[in-house]
PDB file of N, CA and C in Angstrom:
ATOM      1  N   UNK A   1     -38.512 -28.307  -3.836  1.00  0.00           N
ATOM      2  CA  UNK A   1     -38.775 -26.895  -4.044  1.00  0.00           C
ATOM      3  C   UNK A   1     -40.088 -26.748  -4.813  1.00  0.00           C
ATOM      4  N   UNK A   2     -40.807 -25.978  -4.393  1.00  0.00           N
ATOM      5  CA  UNK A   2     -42.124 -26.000  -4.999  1.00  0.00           C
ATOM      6  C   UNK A   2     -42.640 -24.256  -5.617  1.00  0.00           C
ATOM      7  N   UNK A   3     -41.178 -23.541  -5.201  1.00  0.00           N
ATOM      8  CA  UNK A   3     -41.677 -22.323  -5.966  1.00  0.00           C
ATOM      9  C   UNK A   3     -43.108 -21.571  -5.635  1.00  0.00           C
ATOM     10  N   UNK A   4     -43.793 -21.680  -5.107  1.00  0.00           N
ATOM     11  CA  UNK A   4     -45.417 -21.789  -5.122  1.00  0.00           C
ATOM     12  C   UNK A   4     -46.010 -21.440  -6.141  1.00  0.00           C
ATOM     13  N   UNK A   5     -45.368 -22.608  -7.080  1.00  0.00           N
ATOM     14  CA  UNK A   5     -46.559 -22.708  -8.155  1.00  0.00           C
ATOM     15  C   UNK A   5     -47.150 -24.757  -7.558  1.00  0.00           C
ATOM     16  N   UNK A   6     -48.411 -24.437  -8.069  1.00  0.00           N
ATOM     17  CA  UNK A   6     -49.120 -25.702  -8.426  1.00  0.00           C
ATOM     18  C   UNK A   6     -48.905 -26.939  -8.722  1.00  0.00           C
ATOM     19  N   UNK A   7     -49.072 -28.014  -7.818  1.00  0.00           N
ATOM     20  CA  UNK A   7     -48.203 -29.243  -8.297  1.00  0.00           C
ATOM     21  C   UNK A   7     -49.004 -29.848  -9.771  1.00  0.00           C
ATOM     22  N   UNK A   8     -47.849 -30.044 -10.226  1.00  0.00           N
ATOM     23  CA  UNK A   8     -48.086 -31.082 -11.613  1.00  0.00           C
ATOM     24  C   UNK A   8     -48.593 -31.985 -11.549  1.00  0.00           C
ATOM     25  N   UNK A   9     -49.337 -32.446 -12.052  1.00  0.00           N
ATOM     26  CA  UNK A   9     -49.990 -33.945 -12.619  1.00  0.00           C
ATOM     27  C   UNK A   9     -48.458 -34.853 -13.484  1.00  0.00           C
ATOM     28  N   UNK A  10     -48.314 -35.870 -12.953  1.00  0.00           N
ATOM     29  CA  UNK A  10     -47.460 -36.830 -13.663  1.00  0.00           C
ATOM     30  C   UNK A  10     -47.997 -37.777 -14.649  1.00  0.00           C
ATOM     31  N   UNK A  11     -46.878 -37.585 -15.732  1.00  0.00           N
ATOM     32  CA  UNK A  11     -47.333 -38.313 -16.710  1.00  0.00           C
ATOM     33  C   UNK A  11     -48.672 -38.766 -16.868  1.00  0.00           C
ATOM     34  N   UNK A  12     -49.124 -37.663 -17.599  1.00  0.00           N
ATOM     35  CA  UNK A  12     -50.343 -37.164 -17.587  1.00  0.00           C
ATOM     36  C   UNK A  12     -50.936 -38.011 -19.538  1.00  0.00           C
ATOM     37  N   UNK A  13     -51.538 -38.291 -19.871  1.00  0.00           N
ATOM     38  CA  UNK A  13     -52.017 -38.607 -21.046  1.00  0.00           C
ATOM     39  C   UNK A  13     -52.929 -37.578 -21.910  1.00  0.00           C
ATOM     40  N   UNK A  14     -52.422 -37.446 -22.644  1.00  0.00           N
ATOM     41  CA  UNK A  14     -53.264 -35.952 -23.517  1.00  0.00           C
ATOM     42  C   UNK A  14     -53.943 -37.181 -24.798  1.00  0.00           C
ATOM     43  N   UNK A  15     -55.056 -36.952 -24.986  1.00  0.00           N
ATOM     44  CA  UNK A  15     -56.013 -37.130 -26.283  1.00  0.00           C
ATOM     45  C   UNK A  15     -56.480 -36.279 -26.903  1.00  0.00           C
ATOM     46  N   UNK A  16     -57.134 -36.284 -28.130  1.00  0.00           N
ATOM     47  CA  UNK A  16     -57.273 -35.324 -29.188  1.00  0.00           C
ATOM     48  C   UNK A  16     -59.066 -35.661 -28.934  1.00  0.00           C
ATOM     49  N   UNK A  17     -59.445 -34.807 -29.314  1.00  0.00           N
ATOM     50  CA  UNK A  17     -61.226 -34.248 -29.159  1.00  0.00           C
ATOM     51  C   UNK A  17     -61.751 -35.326 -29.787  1.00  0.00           C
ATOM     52  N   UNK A  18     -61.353 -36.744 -30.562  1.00  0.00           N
ATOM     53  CA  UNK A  18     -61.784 -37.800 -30.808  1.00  0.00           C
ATOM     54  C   UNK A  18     -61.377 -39.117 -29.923  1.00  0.00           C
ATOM     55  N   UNK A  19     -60.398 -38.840 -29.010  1.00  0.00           N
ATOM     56  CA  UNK A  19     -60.077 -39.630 -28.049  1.00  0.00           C
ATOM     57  C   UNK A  19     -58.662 -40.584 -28.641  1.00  0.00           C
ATOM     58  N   UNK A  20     -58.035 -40.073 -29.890  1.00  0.00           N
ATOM     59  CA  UNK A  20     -56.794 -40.347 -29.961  1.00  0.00           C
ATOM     60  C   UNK A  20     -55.482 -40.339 -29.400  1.00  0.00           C
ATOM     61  N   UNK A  21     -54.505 -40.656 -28.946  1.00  0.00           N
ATOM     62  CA  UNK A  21     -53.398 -40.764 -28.293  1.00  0.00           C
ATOM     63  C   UNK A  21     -52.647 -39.595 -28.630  1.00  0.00           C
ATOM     64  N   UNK A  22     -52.397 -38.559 -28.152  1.00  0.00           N
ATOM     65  CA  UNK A  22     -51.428 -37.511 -28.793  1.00  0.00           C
ATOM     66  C   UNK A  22     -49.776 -37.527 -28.275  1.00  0.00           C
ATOM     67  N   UNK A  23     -49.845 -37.778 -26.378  1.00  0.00           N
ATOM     68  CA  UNK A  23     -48.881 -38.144 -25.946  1.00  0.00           C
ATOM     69  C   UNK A  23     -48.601 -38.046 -24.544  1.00  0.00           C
ATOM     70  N   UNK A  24     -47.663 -38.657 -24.311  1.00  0.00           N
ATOM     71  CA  UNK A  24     -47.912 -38.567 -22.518  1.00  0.00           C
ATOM     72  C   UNK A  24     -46.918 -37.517 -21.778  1.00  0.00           C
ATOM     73  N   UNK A  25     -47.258 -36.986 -21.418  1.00  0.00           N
ATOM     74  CA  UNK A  25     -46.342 -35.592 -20.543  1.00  0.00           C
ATOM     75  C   UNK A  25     -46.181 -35.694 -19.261  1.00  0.00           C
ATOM     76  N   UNK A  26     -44.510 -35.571 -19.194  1.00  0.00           N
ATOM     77  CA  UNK A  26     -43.570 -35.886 -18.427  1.00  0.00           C
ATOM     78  C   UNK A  26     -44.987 -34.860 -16.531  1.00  0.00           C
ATOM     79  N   UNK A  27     -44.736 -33.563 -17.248  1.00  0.00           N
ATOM     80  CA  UNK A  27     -45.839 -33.150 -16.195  1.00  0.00           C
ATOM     81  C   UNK A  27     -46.277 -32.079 -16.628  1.00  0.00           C
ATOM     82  N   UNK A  28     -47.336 -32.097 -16.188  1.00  0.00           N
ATOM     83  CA  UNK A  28     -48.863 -31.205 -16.785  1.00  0.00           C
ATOM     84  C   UNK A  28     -49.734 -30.595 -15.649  1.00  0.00           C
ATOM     85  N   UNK A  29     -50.182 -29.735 -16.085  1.00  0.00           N
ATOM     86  CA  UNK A  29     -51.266 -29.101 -15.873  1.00  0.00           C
ATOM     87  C   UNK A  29     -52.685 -29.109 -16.851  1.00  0.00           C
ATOM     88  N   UNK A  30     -53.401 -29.808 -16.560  1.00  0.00           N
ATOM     89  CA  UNK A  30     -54.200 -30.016 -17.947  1.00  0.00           C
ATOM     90  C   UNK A  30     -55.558 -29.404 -17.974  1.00  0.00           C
ATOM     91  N   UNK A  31     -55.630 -28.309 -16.890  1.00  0.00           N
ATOM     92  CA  UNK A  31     -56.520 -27.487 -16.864  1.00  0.00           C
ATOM     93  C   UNK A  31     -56.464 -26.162 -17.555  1.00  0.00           C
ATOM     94  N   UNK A  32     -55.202 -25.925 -17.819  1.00  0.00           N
ATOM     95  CA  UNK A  32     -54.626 -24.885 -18.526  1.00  0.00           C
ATOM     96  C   UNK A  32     -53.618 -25.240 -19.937  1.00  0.00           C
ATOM     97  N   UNK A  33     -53.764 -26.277 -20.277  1.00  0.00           N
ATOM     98  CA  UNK A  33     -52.598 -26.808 -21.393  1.00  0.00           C
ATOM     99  C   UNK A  33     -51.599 -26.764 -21.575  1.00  0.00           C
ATOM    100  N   UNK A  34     -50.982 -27.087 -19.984  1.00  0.00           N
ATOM    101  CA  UNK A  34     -49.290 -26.754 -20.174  1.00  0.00           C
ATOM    102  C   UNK A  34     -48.829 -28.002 -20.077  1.00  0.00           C
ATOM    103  N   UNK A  35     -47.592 -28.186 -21.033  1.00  0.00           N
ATOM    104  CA  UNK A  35     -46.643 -29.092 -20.922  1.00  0.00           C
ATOM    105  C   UNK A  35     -45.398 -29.215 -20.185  1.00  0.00           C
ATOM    106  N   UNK A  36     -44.797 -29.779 -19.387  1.00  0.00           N
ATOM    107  CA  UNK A  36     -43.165 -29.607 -18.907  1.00  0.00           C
ATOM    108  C   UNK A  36     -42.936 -30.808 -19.417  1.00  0.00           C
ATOM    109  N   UNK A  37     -42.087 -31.111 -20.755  1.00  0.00           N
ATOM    110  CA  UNK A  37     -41.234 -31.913 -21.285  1.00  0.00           C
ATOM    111  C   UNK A  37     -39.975 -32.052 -21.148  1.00  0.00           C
ATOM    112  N   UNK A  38     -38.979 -33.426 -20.429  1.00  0.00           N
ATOM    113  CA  UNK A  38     -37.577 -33.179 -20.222  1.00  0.00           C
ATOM    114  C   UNK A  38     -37.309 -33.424 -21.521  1.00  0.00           C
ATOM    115  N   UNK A  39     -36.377 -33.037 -22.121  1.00  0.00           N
ATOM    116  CA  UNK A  39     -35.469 -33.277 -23.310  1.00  0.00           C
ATOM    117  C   UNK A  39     -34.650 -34.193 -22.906  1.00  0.00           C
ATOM    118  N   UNK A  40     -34.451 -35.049 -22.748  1.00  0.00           N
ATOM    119  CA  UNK A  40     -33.063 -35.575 -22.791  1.00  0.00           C
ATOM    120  C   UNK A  40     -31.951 -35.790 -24.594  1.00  0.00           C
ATOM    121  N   UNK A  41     -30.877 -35.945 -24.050  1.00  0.00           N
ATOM    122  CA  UNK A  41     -29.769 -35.735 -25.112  1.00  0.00           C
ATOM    123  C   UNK A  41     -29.844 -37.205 -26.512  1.00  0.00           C
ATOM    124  N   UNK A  42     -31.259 -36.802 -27.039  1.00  0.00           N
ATOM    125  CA  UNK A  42     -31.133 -38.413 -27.862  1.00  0.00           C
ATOM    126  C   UNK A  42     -30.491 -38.087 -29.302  1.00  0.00           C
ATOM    127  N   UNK A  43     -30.934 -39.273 -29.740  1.00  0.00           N
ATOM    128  CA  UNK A  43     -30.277 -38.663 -31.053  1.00  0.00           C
ATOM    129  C   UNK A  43     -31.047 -39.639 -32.162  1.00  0.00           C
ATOM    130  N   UNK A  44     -31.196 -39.727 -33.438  1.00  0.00           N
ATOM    131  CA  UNK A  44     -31.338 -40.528 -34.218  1.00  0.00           C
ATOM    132  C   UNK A  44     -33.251 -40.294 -34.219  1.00  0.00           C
ATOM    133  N   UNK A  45     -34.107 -41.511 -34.045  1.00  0.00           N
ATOM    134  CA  UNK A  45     -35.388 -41.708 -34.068  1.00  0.00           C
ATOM    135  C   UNK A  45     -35.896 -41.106 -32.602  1.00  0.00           C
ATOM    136  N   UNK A  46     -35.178 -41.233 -31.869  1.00  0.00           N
ATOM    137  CA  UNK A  46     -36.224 -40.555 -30.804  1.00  0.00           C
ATOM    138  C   UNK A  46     -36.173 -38.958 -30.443  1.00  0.00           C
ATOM    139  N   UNK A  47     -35.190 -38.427 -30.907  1.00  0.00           N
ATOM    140  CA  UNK A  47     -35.151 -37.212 -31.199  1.00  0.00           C
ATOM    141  C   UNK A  47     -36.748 -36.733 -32.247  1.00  0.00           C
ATOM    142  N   UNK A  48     -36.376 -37.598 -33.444  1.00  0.00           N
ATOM    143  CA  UNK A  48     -37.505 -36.882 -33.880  1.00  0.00           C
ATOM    144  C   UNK A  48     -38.827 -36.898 -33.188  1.00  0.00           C
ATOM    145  N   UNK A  49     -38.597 -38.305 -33.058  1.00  0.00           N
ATOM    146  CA  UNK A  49     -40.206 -38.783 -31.990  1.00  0.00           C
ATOM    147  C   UNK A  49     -40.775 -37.984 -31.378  1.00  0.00           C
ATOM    148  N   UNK A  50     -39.581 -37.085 -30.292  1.00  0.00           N
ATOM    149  CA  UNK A  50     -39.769 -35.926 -29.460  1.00  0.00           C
ATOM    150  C   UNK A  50     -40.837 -34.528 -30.480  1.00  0.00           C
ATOM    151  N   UNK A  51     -40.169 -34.548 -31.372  1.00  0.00           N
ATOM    152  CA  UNK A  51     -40.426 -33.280 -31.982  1.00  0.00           C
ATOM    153  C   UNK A  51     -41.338 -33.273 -32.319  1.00  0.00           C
ATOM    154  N   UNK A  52     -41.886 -34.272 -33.050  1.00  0.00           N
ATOM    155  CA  UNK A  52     -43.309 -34.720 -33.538  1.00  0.00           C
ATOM    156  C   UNK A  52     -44.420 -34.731 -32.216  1.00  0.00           C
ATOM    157  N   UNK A  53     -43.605 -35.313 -31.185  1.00  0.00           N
ATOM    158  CA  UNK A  53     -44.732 -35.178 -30.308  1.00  0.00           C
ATOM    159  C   UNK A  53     -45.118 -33.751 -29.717  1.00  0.00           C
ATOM    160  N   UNK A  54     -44.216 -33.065 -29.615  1.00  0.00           N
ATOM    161  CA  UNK A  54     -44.524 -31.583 -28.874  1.00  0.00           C
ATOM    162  C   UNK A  54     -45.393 -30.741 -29.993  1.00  0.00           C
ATOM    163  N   UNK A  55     -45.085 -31.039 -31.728  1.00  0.00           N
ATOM    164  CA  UNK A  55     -45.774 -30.525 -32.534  1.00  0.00           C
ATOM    165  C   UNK A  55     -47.370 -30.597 -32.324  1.00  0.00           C
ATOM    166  N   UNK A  56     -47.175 -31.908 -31.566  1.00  0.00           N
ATOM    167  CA  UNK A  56     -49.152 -32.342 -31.932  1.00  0.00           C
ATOM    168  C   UNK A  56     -49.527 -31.877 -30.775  1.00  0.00           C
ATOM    169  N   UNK A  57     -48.690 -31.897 -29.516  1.00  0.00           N
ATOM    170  CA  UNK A  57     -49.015 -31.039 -28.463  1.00  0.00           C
ATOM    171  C   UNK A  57     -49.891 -29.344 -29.024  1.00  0.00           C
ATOM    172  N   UNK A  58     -48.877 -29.104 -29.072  1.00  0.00           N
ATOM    173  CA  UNK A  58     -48.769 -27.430 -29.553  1.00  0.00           C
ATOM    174  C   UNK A  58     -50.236 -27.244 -30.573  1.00  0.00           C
ATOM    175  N   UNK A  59     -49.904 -28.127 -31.795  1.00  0.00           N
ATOM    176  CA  UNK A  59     -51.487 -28.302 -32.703  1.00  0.00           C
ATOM    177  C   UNK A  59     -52.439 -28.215 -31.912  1.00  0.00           C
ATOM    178  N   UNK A  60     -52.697 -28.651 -30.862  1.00  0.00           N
ATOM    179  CA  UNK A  60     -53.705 -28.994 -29.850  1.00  0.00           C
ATOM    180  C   UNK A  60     -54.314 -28.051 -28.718  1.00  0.00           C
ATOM    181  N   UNK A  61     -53.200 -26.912 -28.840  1.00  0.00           N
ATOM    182  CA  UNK A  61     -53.365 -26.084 -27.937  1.00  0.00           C
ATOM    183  C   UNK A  61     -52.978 -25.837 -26.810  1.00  0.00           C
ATOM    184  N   UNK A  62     -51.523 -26.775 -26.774  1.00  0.00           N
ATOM    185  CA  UNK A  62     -51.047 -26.760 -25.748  1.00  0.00           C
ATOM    186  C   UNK A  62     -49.462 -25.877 -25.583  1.00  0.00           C
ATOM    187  N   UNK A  63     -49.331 -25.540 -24.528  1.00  0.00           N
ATOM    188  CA  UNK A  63     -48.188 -24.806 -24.064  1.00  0.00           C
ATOM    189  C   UNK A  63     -47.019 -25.741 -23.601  1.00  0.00           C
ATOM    190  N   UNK A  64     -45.715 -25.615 -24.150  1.00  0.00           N
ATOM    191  CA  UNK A  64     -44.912 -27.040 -24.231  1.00  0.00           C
ATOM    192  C   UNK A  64     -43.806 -26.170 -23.455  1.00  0.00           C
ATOM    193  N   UNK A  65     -42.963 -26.399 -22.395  1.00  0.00           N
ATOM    194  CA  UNK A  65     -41.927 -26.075 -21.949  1.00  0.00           C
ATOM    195  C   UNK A  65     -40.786 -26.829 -21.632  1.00  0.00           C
ATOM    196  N   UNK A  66     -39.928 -26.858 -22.820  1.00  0.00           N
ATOM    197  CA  UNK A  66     -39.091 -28.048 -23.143  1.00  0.00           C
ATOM    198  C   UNK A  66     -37.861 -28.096 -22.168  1.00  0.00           C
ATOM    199  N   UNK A  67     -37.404 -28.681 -21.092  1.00  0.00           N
ATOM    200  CA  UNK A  67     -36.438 -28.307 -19.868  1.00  0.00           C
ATOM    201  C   UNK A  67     -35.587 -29.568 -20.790  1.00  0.00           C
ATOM    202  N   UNK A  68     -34.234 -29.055 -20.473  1.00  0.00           N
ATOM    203  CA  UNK A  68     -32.712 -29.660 -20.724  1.00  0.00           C
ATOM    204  C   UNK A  68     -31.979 -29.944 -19.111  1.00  0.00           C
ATOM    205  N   UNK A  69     -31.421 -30.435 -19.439  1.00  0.00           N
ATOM    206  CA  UNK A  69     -30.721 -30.699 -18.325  1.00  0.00           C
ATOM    207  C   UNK A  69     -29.862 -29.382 -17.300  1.00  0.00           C
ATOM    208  N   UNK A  70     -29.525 -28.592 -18.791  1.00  0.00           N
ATOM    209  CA  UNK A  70     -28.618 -27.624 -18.074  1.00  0.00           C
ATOM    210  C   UNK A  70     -29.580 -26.469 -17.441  1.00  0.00           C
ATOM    211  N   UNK A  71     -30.924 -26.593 -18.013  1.00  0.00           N
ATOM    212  CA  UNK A  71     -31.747 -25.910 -17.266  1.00  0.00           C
ATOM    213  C   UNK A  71     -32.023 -26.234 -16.087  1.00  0.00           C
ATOM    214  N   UNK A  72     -32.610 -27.690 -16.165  1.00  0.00           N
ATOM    215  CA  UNK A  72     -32.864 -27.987 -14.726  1.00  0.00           C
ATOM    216  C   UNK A  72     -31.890 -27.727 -12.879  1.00  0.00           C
ATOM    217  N   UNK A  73     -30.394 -28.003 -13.754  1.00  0.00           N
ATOM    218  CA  UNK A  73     -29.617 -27.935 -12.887  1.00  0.00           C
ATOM    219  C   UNK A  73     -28.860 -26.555 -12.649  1.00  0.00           C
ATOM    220  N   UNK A  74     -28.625 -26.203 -13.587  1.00  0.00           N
ATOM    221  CA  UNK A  74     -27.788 -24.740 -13.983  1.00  0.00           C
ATOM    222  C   UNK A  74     -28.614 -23.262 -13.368  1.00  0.00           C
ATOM    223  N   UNK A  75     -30.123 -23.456 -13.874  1.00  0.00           N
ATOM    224  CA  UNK A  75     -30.584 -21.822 -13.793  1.00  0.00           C
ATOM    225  C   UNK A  75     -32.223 -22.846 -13.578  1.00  0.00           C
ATOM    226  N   UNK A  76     -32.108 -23.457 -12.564  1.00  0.00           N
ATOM    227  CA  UNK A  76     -33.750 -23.914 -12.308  1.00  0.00           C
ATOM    228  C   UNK A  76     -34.620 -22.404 -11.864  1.00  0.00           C
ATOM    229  N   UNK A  77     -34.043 -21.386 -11.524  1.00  0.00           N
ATOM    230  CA  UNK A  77     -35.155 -20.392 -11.686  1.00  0.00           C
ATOM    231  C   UNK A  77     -35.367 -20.003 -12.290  1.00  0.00           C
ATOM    232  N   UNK A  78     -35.121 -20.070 -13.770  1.00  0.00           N
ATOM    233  CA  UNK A  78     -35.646 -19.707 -15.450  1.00  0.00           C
ATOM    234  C   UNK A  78     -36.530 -20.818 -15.381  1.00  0.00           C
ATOM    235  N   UNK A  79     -36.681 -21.825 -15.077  1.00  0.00           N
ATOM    236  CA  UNK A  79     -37.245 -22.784 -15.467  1.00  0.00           C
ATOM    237  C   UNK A  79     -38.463 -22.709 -14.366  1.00  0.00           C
ATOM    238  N   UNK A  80     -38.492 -22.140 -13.093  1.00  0.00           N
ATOM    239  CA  UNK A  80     -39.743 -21.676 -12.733  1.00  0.00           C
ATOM    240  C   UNK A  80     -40.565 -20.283 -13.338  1.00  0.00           C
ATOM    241  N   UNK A  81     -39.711 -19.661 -13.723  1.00  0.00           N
ATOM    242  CA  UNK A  81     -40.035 -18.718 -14.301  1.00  0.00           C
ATOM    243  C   UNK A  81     -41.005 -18.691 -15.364  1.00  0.00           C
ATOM    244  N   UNK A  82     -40.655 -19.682 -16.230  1.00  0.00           N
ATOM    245  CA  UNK A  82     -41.257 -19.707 -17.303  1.00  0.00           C
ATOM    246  C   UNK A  82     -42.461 -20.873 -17.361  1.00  0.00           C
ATOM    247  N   UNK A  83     -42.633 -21.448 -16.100  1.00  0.00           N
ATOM    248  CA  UNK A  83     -43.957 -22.222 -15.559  1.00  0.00           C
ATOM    249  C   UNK A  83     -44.396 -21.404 -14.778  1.00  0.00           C
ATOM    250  N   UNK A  84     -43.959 -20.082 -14.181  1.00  0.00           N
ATOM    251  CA  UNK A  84     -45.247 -18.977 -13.760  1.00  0.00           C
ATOM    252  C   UNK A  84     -45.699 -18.343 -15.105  1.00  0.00           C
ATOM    253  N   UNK A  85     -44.695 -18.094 -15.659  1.00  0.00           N
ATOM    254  CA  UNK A  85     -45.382 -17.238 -16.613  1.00  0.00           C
ATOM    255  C   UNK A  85     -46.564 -17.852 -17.672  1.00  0.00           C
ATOM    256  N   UNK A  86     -46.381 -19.048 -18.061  1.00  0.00           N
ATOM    257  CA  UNK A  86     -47.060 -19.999 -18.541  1.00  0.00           C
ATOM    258  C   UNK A  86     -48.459 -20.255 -18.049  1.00  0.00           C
ATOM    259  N   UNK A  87     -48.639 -20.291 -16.967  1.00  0.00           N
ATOM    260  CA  UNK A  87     -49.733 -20.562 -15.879  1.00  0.00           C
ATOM    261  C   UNK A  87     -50.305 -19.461 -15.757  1.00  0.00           C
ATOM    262  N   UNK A  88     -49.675 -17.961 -15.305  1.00  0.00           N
ATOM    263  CA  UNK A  88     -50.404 -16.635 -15.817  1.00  0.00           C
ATOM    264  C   UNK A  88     -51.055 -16.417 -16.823  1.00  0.00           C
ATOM    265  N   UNK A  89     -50.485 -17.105 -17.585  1.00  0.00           N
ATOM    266  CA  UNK A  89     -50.975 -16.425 -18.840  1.00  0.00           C
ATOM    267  C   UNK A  89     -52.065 -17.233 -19.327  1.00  0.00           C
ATOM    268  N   UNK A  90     -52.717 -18.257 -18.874  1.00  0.00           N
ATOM    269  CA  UNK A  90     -54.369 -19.330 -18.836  1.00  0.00           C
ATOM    270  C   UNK A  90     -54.645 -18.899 -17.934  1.00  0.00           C
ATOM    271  N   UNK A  91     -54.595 -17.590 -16.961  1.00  0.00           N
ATOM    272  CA  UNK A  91     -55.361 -17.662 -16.263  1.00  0.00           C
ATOM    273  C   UNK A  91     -55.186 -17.227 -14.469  1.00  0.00           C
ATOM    274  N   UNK A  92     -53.920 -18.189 -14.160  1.00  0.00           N
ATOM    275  CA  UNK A  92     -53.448 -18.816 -12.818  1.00  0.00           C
ATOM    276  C   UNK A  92     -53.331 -17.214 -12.295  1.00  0.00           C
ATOM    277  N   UNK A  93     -54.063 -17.668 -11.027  1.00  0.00           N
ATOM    278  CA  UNK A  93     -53.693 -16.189 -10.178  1.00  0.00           C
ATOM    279  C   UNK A  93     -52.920 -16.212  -9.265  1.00  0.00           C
ATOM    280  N   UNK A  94     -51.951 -17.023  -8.981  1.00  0.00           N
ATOM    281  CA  UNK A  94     -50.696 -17.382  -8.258  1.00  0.00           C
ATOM    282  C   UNK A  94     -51.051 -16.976  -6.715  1.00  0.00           C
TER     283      UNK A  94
END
């Protein structure tokens, strides 16, 4: 299903304006600074890992759209929804 929005770039690598590692995204658009991050159900250190990473995302200027599982499967048209709206809003003229 492609919704007609724009295919993603996979695991895409984001760096910081000095060429530091910030983090790698599940899928991107990196013409517009959007993130689609899966969440999965962790717990302990990689939970935080997660959090920290979407923070430095976000620091950076990026647009992070964190999908769960029950999104993906449950109400995947919220979850296009909110990658049109995301993409509108840098710009995208759909």
């Amino acid at each position: 299903m492609t919704a007609e929005l724009p295919e993603p770039v996979l695991n895409y690598d984001v760096t910081d304006n000095a060429g530091r590692f910030l983090a790698c995204i599940d899928l991107a658009y990196p013409d517009a600074k959007i993130a689609i991050e899966y969440m999965g159900q962790h717990h302990g250190k990689q939970y935080a890992r997660d959090v920290e990473r979407v923070e430095r995302l976000r620091a950076a200027g990026w647009i992070v759209i964190q999908v769960s599982s029950t999104l993906l499967f449950t109400t995947p048209n919220e979850l296009v929804a909110r990658v049109r709206t995301a993409l509108l809003s840098r710009g995208w003229k759909g």
